[in-house]
Protein backbone atom coordinates (compact mmCIF):
# COMPACT_ATOMS: atom_id res chain seq x y z
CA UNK A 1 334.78 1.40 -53.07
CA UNK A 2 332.90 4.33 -54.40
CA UNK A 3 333.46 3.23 -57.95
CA UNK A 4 331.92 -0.82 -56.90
CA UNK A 5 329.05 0.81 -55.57
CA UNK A 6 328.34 2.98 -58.68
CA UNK A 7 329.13 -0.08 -61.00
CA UNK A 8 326.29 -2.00 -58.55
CA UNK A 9 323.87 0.24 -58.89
CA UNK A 10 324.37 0.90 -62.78
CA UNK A 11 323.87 -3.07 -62.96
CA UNK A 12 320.78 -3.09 -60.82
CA UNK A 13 319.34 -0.47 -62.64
CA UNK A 14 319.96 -2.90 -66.17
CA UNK A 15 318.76 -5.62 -64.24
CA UNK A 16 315.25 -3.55 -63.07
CA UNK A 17 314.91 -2.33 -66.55
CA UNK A 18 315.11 -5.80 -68.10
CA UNK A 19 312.84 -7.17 -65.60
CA UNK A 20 310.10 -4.68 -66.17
CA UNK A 21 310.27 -5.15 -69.45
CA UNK A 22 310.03 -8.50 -69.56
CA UNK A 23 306.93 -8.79 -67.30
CA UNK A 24 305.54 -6.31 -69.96
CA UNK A 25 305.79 -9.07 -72.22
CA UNK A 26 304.37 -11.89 -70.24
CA UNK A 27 308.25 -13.45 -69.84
CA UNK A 28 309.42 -15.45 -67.30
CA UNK A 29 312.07 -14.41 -65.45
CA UNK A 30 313.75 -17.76 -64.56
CA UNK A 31 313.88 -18.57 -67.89
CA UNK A 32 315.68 -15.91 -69.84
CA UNK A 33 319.28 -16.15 -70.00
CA UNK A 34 320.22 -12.52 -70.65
CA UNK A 35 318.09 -11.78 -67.07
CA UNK A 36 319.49 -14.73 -65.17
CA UNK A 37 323.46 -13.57 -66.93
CA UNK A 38 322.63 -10.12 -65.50
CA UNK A 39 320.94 -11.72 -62.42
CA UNK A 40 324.34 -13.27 -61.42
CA UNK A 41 326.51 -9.95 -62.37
CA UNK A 42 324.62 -7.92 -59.46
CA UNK A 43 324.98 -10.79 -57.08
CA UNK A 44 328.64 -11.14 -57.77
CA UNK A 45 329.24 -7.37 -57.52
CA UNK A 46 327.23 -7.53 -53.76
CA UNK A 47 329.30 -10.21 -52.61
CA UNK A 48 332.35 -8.61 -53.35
CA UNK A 49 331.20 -5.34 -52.14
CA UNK A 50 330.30 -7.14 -48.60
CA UNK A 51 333.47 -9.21 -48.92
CA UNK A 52 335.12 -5.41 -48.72
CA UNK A 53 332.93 -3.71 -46.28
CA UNK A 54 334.30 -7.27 -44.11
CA UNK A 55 337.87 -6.30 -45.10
CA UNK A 56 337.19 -3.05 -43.60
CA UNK A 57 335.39 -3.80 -40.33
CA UNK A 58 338.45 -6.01 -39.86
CA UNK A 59 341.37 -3.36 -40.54
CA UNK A 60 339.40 -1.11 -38.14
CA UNK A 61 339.48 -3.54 -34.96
């Protein structure tokens, strides 16, 4: 779990970066693939990390 949650935050952190630096430029957002590619990593690391904090409320009960 520990590892998932660095890897989620190291992916945020790209994502933030690119962001910024794209606003810098005047860029859109929704339209660069290599933000919206990133955009969807980060979301698919949060759903699995909530898909195991589930796995562990469960194993708990």
């Amino acid at each position: 779990m520990n590892e998932l949650l660095r890897e989620l935050e190291e992916e945020r952190r790209k994502l933030n970066t690119l962001g910024e630096q794209l606003i810098k430029q005047s860029i859109s957002l929704s339209g660069h693939q290599t933000f919206q590619e990133q955009s969807q990593k980060v979301d698919q690391l949060v759903a699995c990390y909530h898909h195991m904090k589930a796995k562990q409320k469960q194993q708990v009960r």
